[in-house]
PDB file of N, CA and C in Angstrom:
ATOM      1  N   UNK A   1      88.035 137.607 171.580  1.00  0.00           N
ATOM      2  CA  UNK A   1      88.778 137.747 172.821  1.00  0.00           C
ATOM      3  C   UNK A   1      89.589 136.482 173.052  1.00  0.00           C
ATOM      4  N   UNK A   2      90.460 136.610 173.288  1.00  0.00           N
ATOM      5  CA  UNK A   2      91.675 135.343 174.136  1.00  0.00           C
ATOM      6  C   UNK A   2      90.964 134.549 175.159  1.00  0.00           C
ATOM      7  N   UNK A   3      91.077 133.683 175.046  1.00  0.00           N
ATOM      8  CA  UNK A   3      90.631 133.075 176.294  1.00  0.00           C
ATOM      9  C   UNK A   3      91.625 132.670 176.884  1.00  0.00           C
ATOM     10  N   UNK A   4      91.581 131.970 178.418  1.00  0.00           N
ATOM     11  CA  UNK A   4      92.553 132.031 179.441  1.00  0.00           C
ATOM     12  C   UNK A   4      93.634 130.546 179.052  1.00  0.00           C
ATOM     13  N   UNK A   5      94.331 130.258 179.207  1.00  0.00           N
ATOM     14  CA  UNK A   5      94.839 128.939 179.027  1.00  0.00           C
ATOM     15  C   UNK A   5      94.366 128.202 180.699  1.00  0.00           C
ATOM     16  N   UNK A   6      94.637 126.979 180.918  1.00  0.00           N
ATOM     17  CA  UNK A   6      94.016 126.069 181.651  1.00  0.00           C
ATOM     18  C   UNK A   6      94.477 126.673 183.263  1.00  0.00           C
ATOM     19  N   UNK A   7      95.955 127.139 183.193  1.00  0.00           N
ATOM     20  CA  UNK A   7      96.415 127.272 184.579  1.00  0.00           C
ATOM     21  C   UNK A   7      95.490 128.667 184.837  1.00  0.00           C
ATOM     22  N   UNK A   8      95.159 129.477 184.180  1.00  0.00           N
ATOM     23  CA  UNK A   8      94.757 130.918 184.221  1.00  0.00           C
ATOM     24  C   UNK A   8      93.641 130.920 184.990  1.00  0.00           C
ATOM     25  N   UNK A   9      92.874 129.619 184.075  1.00  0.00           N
ATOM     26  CA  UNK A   9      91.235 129.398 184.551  1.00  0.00           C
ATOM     27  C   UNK A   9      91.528 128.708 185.535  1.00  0.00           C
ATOM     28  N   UNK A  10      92.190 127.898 186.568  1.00  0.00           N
ATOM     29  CA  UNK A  10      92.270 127.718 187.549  1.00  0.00           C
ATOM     30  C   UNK A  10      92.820 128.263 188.293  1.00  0.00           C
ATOM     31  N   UNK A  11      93.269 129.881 188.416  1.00  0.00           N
ATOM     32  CA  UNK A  11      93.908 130.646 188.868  1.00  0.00           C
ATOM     33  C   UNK A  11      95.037 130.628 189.245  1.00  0.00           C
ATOM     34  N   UNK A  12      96.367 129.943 188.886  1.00  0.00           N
ATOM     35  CA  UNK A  12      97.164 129.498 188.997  1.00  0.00           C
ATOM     36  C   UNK A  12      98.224 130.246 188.393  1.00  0.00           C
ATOM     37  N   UNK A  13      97.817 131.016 187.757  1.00  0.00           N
ATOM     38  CA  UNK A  13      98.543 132.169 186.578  1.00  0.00           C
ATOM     39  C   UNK A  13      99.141 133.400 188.125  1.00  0.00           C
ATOM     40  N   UNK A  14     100.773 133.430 187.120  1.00  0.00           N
ATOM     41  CA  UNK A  14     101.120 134.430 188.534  1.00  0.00           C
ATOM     42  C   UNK A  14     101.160 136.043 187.645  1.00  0.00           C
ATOM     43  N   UNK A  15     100.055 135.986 188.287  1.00  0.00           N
ATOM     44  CA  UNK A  15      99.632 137.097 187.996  1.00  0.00           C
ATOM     45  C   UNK A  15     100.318 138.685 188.066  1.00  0.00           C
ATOM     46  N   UNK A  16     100.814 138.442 189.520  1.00  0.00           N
ATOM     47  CA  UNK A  16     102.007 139.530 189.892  1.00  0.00           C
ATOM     48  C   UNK A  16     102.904 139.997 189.616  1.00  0.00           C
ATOM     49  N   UNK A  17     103.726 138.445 189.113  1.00  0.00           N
ATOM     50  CA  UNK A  17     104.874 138.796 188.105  1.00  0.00           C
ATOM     51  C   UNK A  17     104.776 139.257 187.022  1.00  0.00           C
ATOM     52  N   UNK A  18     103.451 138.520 186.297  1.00  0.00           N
ATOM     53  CA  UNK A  18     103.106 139.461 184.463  1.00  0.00           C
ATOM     54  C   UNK A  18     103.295 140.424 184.925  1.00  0.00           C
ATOM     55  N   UNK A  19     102.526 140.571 185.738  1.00  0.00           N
ATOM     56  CA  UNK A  19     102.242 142.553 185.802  1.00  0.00           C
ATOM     57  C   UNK A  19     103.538 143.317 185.958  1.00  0.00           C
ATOM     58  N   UNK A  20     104.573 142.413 186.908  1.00  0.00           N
ATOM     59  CA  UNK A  20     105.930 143.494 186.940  1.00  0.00           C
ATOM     60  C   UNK A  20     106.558 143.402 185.805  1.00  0.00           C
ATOM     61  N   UNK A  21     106.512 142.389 185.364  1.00  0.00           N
ATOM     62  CA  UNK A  21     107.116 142.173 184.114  1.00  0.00           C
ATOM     63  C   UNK A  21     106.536 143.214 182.782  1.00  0.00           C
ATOM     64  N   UNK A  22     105.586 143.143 183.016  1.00  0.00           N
ATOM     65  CA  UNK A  22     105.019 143.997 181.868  1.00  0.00           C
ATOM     66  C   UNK A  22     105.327 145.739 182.507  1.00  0.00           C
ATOM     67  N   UNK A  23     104.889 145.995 183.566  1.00  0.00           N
ATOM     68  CA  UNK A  23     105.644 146.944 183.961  1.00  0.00           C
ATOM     69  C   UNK A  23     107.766 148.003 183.664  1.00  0.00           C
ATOM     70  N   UNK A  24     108.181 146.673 183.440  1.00  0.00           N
ATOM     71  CA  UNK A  24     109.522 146.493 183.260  1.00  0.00           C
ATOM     72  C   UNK A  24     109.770 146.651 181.613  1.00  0.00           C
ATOM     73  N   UNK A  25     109.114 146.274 180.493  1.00  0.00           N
ATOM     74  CA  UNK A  25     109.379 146.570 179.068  1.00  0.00           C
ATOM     75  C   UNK A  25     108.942 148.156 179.071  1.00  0.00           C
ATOM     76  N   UNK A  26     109.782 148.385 178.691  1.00  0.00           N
ATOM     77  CA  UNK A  26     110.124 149.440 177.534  1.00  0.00           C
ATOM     78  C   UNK A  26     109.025 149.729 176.345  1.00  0.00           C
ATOM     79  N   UNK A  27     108.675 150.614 175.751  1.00  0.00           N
ATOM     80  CA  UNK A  27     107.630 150.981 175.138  1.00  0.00           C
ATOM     81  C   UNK A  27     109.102 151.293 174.150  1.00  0.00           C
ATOM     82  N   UNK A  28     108.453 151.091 172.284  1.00  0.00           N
ATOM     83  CA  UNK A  28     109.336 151.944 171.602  1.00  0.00           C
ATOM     84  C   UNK A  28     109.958 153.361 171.546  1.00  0.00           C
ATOM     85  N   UNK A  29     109.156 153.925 171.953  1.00  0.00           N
ATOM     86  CA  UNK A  29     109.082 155.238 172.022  1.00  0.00           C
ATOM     87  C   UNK A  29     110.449 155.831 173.466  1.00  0.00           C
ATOM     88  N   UNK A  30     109.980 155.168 174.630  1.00  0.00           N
ATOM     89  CA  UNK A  30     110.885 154.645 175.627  1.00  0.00           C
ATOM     90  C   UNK A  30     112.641 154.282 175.715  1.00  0.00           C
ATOM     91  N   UNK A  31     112.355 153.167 174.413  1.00  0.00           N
ATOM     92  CA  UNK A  31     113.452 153.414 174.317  1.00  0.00           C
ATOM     93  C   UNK A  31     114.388 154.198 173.628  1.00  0.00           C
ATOM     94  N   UNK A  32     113.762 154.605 172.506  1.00  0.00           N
ATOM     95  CA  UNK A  32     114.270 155.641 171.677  1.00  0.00           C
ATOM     96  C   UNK A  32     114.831 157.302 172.342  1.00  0.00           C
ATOM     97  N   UNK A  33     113.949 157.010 173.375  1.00  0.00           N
ATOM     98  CA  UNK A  33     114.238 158.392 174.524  1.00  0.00           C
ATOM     99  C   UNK A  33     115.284 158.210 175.362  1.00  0.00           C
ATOM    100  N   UNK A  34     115.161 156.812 175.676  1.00  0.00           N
ATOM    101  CA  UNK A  34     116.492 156.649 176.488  1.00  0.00           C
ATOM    102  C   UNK A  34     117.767 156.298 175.690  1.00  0.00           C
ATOM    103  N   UNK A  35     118.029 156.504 174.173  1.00  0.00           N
ATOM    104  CA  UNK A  35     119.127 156.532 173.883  1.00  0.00           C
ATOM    105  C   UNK A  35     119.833 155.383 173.525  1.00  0.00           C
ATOM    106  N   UNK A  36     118.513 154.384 172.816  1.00  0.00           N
ATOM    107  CA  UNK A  36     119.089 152.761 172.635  1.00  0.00           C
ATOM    108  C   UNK A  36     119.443 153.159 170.946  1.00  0.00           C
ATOM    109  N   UNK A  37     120.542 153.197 170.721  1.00  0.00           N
ATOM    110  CA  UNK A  37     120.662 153.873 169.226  1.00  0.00           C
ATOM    111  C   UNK A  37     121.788 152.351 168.738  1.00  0.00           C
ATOM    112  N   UNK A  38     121.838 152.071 167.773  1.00  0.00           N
ATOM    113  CA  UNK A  38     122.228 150.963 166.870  1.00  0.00           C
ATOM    114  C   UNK A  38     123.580 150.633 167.650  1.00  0.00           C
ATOM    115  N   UNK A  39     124.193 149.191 167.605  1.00  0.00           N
ATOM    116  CA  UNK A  39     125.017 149.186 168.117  1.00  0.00           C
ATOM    117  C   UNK A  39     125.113 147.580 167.911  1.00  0.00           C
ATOM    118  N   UNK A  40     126.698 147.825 167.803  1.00  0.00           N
ATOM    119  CA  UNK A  40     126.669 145.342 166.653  1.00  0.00           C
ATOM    120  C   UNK A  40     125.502 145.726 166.446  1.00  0.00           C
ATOM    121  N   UNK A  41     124.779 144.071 166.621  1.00  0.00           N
ATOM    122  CA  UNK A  41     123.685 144.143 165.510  1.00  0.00           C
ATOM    123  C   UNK A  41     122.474 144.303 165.475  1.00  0.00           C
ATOM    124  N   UNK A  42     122.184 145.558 167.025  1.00  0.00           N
ATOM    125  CA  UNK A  42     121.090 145.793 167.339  1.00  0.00           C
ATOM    126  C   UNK A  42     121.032 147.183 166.579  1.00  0.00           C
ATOM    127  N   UNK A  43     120.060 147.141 165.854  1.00  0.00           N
ATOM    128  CA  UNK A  43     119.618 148.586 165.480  1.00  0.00           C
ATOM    129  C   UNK A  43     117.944 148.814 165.834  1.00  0.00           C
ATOM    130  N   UNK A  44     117.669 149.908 166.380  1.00  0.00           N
ATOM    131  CA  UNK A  44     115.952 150.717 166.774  1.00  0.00           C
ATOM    132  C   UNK A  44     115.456 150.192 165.368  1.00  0.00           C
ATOM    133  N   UNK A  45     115.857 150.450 164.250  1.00  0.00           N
ATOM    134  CA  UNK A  45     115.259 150.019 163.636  1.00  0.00           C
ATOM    135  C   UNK A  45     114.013 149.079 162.980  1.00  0.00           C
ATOM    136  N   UNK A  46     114.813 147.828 163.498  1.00  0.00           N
ATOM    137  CA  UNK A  46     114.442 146.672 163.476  1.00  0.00           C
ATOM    138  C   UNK A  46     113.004 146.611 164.508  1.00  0.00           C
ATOM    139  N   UNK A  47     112.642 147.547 165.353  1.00  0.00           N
ATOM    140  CA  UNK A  47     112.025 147.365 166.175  1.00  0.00           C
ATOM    141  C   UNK A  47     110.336 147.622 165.067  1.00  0.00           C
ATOM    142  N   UNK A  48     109.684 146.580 165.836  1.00  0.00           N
ATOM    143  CA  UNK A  48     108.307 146.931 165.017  1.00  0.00           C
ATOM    144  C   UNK A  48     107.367 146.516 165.923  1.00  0.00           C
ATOM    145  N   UNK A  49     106.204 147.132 165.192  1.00  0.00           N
ATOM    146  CA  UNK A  49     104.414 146.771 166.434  1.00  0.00           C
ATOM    147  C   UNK A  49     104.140 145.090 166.110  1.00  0.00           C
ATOM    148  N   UNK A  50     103.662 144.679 166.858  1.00  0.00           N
ATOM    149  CA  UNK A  50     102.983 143.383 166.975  1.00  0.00           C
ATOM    150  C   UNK A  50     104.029 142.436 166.536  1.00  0.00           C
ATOM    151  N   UNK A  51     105.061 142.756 166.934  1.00  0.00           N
ATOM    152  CA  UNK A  51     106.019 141.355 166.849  1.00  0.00           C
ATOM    153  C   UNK A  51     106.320 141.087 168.303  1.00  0.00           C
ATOM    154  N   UNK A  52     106.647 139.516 168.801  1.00  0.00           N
ATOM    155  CA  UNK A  52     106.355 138.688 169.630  1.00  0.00           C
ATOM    156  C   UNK A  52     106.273 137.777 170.170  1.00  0.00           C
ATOM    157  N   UNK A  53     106.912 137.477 170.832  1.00  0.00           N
ATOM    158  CA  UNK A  53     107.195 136.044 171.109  1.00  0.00           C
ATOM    159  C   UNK A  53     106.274 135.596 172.676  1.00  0.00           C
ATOM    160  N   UNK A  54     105.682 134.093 172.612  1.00  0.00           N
ATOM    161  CA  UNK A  54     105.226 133.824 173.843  1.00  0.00           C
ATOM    162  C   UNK A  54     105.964 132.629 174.711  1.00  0.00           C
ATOM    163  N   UNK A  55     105.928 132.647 175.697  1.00  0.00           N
ATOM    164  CA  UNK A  55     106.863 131.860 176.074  1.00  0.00           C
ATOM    165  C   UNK A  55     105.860 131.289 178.014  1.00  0.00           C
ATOM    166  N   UNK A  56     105.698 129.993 178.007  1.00  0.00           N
ATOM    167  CA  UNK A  56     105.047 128.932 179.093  1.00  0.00           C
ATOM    168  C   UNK A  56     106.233 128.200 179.785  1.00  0.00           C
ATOM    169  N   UNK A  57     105.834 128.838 181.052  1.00  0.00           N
ATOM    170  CA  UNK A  57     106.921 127.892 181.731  1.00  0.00           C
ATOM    171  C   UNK A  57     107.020 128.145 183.407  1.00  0.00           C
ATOM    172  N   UNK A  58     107.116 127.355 183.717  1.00  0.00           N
ATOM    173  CA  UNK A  58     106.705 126.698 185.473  1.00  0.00           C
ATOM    174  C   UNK A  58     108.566 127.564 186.337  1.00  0.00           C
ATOM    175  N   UNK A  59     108.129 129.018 187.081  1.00  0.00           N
ATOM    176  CA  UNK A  59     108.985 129.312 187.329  1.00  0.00           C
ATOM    177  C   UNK A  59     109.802 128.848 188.687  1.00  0.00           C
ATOM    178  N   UNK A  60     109.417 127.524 189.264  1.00  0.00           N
ATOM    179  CA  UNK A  60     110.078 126.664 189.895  1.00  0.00           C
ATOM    180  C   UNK A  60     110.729 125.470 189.401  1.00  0.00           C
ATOM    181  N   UNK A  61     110.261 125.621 187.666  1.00  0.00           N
ATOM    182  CA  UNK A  61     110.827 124.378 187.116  1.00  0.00           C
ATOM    183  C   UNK A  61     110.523 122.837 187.547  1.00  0.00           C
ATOM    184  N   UNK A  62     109.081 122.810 187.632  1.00  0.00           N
ATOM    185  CA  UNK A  62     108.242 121.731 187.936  1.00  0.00           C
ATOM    186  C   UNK A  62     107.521 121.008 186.964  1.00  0.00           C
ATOM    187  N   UNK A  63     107.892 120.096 186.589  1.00  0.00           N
ATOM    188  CA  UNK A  63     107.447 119.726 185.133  1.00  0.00           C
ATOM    189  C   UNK A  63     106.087 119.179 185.594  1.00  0.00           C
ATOM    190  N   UNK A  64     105.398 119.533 184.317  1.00  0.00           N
ATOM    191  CA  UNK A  64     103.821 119.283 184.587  1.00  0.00           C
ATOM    192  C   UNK A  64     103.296 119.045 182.858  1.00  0.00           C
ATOM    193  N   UNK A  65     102.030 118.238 183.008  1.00  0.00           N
ATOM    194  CA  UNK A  65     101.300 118.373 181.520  1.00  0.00           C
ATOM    195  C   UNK A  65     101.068 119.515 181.600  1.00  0.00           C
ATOM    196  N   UNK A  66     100.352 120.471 182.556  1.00  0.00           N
ATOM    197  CA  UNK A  66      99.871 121.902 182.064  1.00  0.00           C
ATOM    198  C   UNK A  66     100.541 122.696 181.450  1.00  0.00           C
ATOM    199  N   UNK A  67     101.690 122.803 181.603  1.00  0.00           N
ATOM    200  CA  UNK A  67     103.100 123.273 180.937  1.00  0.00           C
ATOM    201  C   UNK A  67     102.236 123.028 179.241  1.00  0.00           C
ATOM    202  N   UNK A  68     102.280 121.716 178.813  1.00  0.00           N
ATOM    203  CA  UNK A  68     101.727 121.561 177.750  1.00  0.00           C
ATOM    204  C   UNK A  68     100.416 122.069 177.634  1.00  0.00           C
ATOM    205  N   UNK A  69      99.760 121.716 178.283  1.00  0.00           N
ATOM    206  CA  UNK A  69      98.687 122.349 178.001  1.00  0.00           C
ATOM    207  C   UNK A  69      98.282 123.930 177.680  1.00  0.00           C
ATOM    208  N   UNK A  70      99.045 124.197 178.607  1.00  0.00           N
ATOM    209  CA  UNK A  70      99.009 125.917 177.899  1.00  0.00           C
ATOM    210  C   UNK A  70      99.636 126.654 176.938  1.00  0.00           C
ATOM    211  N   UNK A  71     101.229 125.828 176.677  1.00  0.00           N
ATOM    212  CA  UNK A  71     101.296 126.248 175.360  1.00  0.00           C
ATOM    213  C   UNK A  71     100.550 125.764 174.157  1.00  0.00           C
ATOM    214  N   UNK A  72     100.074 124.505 174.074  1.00  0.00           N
ATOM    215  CA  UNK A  72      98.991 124.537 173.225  1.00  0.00           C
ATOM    216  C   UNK A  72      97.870 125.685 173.203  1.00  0.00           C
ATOM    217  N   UNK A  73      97.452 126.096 173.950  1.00  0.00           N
ATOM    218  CA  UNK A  73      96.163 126.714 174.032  1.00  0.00           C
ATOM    219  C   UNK A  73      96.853 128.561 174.015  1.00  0.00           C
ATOM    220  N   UNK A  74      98.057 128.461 174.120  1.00  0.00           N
ATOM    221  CA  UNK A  74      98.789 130.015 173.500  1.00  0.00           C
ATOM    222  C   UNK A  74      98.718 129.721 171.850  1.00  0.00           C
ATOM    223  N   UNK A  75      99.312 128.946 171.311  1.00  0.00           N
ATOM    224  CA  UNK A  75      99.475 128.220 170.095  1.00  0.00           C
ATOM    225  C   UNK A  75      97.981 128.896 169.301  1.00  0.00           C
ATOM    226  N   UNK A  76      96.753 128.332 169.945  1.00  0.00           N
ATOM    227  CA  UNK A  76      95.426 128.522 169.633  1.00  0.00           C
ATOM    228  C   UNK A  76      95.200 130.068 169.708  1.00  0.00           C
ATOM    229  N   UNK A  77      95.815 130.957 170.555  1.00  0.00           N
ATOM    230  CA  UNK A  77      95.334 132.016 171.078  1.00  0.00           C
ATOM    231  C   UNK A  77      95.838 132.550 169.472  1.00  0.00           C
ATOM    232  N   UNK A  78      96.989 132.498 169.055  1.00  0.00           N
ATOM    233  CA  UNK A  78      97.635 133.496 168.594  1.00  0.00           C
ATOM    234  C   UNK A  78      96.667 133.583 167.116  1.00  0.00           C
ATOM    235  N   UNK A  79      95.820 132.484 166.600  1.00  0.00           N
ATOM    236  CA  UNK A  79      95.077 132.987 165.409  1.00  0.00           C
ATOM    237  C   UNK A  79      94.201 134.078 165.284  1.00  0.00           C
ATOM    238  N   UNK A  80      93.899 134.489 166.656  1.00  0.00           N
ATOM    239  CA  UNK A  80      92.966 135.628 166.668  1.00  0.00           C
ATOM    240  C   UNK A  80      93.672 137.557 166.268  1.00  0.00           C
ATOM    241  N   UNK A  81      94.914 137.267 166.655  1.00  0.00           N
ATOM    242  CA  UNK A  81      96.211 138.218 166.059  1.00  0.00           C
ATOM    243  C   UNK A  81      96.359 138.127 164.569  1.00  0.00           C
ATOM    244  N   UNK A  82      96.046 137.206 164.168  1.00  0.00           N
ATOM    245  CA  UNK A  82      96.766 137.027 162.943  1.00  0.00           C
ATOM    246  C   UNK A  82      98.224 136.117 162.461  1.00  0.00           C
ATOM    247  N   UNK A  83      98.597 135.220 164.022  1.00  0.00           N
ATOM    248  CA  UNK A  83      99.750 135.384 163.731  1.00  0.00           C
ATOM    249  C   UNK A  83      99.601 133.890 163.528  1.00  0.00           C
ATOM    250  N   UNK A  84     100.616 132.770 163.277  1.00  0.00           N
ATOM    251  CA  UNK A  84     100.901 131.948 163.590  1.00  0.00           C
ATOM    252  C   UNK A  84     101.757 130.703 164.335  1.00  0.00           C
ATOM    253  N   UNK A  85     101.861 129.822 164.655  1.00  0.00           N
ATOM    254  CA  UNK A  85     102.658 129.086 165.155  1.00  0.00           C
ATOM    255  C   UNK A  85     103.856 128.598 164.269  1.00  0.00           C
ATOM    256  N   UNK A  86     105.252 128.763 164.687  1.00  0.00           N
ATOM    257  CA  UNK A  86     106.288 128.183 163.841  1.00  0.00           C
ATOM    258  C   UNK A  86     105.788 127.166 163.090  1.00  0.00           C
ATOM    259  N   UNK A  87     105.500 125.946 164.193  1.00  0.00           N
ATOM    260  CA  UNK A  87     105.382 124.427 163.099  1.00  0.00           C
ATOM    261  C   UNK A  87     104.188 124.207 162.587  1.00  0.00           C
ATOM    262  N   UNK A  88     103.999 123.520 161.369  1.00  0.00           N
ATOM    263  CA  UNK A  88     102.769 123.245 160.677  1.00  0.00           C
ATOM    264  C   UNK A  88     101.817 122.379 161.490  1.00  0.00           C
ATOM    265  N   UNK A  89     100.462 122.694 161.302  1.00  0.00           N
ATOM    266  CA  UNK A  89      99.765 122.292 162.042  1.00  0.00           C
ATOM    267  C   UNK A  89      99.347 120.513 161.937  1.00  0.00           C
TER     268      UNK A  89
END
């Protein structure tokens, strides 16, 4: 299981927004229904499962170590996926 990054476990995680946000993507299937068909250099194609990007960041733009701290500890999360971090460890 994932564990929380530092702001999460101090409840600090905005929780509300994930949720609309995650609410707001599109499922493949979704979009394929709604008619997202190739176009320049987007093609459905390209679309695949478990690809992903994570992304930490203070949506008042308040710089903080936790900022760091939690992308480190996303960094950590992602070995349990399988996946890895761009830079070498």
């Amino acid at each position: 299981m994932t564990e929380l990054t530092p702001s999460a476990i101090n409840g600090q995680a905005a929780q509300t927004k994930a949720a609309a946000v995650k609410n707001t993507v599109l499922t493949k299937e979704l979009r394929t229904a709604n008619g997202m068909t190739a176009q320049g250099l987007y093609d459905p194609r390209n679309e695949h499962d478990a690809c992903g990007v994570g992304f930490i960041a203070n949506m008042k733009g308040v710089k903080s170590h936790r900022i760091v701290e939690d992308g480190l500890a996303m960094l950590e999360n992602l070995t349990h996926r399988g996946a890895v971090g761009a830079d070498p460890l």
